[in-house]
N, C-alpha and C. Protein backbone atom coordinates (compact mmCIF):
# COMPACT_ATOMS: atom_id res chain seq x y z
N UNK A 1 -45.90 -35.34 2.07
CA UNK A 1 -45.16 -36.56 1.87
C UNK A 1 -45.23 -37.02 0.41
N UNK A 2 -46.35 -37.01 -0.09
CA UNK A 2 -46.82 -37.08 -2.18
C UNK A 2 -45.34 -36.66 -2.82
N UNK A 3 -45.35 -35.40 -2.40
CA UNK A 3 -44.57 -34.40 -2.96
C UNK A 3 -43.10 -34.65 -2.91
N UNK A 4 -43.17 -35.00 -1.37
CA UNK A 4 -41.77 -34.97 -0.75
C UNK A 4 -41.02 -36.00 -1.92
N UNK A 5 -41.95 -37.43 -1.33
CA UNK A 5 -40.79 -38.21 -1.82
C UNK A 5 -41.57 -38.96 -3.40
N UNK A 6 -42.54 -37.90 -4.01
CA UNK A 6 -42.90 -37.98 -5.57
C UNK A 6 -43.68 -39.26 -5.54
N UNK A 7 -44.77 -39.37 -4.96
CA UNK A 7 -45.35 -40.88 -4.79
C UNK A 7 -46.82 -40.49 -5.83
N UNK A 8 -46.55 -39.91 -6.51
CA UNK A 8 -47.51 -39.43 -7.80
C UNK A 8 -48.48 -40.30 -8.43
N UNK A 9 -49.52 -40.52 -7.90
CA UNK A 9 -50.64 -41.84 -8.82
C UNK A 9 -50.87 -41.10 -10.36
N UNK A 10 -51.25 -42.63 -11.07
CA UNK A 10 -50.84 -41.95 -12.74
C UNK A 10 -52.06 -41.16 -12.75
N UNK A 11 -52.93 -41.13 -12.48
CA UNK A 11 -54.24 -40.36 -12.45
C UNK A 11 -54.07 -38.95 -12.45
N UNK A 12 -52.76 -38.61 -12.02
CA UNK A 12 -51.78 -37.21 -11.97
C UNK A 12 -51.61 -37.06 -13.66
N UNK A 13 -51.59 -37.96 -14.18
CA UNK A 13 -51.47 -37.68 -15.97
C UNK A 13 -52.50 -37.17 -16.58
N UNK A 14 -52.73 -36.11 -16.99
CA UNK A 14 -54.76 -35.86 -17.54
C UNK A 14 -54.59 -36.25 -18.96
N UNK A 15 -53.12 -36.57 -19.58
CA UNK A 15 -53.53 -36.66 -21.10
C UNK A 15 -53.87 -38.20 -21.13
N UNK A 16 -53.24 -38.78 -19.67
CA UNK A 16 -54.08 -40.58 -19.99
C UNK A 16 -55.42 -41.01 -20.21
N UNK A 17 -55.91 -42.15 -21.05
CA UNK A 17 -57.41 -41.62 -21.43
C UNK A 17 -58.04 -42.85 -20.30
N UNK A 18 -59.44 -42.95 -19.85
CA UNK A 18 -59.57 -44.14 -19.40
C UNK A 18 -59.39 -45.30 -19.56
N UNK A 19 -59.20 -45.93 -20.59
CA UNK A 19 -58.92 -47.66 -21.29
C UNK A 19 -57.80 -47.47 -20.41
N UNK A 20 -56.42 -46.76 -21.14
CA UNK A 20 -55.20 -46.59 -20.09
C UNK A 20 -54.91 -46.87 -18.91
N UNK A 21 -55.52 -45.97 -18.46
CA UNK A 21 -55.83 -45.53 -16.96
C UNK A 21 -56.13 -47.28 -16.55
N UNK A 22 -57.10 -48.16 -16.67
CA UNK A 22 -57.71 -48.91 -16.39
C UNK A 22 -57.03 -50.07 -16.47
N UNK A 23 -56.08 -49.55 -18.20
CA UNK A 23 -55.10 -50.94 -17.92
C UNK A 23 -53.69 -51.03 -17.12
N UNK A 24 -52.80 -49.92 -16.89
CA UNK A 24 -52.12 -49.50 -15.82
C UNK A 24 -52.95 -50.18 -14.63
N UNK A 25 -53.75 -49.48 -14.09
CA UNK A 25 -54.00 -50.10 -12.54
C UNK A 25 -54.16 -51.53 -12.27
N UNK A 26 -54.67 -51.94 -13.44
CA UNK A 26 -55.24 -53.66 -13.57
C UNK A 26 -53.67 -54.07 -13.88
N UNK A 27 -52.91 -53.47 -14.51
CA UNK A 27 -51.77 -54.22 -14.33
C UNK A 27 -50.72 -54.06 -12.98
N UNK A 28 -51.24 -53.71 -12.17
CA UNK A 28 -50.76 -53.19 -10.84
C UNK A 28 -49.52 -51.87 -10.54
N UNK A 29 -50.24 -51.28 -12.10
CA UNK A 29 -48.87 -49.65 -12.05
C UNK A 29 -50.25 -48.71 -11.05
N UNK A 30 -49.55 -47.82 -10.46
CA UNK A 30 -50.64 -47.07 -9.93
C UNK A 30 -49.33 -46.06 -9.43
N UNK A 31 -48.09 -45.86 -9.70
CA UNK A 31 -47.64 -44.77 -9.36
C UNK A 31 -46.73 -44.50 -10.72
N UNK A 32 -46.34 -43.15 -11.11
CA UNK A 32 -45.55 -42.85 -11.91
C UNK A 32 -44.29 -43.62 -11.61
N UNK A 33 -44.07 -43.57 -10.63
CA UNK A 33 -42.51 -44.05 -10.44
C UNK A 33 -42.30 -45.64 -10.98
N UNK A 34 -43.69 -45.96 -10.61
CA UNK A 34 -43.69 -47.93 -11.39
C UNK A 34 -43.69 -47.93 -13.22
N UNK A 35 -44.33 -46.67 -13.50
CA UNK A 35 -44.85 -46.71 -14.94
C UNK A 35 -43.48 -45.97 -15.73
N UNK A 36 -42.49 -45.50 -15.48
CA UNK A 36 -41.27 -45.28 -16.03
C UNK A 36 -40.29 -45.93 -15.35
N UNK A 37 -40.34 -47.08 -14.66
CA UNK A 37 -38.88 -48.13 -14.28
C UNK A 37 -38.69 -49.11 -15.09
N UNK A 38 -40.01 -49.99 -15.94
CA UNK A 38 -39.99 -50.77 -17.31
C UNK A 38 -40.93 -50.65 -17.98
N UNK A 39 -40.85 -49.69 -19.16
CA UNK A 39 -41.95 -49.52 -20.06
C UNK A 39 -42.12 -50.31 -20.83
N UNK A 40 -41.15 -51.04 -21.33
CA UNK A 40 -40.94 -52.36 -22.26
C UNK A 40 -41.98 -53.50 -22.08
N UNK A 41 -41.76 -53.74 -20.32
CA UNK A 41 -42.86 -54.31 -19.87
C UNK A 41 -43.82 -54.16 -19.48
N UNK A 42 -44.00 -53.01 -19.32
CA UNK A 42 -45.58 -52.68 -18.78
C UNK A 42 -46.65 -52.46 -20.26
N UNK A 43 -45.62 -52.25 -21.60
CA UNK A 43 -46.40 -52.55 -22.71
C UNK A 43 -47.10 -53.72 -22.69
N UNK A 44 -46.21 -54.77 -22.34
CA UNK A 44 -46.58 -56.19 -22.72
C UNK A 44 -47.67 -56.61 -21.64
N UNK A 45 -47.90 -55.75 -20.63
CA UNK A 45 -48.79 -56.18 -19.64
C UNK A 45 -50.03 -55.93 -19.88
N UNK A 46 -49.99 -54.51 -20.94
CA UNK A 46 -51.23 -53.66 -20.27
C UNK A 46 -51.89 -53.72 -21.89
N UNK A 47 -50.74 -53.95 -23.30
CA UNK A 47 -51.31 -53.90 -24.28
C UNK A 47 -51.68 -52.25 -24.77
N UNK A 48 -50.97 -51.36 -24.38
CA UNK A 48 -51.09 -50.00 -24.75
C UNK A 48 -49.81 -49.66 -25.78
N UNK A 49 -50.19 -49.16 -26.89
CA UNK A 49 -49.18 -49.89 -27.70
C UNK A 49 -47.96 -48.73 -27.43
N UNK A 50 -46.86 -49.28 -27.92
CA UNK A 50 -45.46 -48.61 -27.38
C UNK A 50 -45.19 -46.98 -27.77
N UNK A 51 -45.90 -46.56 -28.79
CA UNK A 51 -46.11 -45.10 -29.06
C UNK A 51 -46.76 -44.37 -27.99
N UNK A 52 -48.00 -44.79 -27.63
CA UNK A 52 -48.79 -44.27 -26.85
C UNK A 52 -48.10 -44.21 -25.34
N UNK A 53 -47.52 -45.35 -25.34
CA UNK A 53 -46.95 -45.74 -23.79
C UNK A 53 -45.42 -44.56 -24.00
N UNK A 54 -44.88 -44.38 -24.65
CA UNK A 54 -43.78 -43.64 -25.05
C UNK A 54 -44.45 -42.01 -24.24
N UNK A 55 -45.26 -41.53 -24.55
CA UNK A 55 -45.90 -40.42 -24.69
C UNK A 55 -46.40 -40.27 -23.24
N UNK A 56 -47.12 -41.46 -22.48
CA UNK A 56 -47.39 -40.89 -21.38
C UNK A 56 -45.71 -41.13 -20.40
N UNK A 57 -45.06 -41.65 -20.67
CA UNK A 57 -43.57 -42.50 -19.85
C UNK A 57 -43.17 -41.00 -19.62
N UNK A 58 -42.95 -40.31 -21.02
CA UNK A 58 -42.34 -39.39 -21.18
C UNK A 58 -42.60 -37.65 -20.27
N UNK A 59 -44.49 -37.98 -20.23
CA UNK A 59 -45.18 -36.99 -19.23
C UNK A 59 -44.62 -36.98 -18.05
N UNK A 60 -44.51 -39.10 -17.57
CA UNK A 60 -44.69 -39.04 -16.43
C UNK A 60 -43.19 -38.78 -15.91
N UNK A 61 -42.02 -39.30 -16.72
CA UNK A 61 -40.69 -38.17 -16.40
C UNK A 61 -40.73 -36.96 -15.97
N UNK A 62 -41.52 -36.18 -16.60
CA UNK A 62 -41.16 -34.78 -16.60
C UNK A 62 -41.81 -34.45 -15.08
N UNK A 63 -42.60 -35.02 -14.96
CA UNK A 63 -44.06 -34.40 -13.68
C UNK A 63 -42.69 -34.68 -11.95
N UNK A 64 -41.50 -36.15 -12.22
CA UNK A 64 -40.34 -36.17 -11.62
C UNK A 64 -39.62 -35.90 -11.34
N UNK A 65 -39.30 -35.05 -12.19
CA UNK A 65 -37.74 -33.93 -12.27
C UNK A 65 -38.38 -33.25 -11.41
């Protein structure tokens, strides 16, 4: 069912580092699919700055296709 319908926790990302990791969940992202629908805002939530957040958005696209 993960698979089926791509319900991927970001923890599926290995290049995310812990701080990340920590601020995603505390900001209530905990699936890829939440962490590439507004990156704009989940910057402003989590304070991961927009390069970095660019880089994992971009992982977590690809892991979707």
């Amino acid at each position: 069912m993960i698979e089926e319908k791509k319900l991927y926790p970001v923890t599926y990302l290995r290049e995310l580092n812990e701080l990340s990791r920590d601020r995603l969940v505390s900001a209530g992202i905990i699936l890829l699919k939440q962490l590439v629908s507004e990156p704009e805002k989940i910057s402003m939530k989590t304070g991961i700055n927009n390069g970095a957040l660019k880089i994992i958005v971009d992982r977590a696209n690809a892991m979707l296709l």
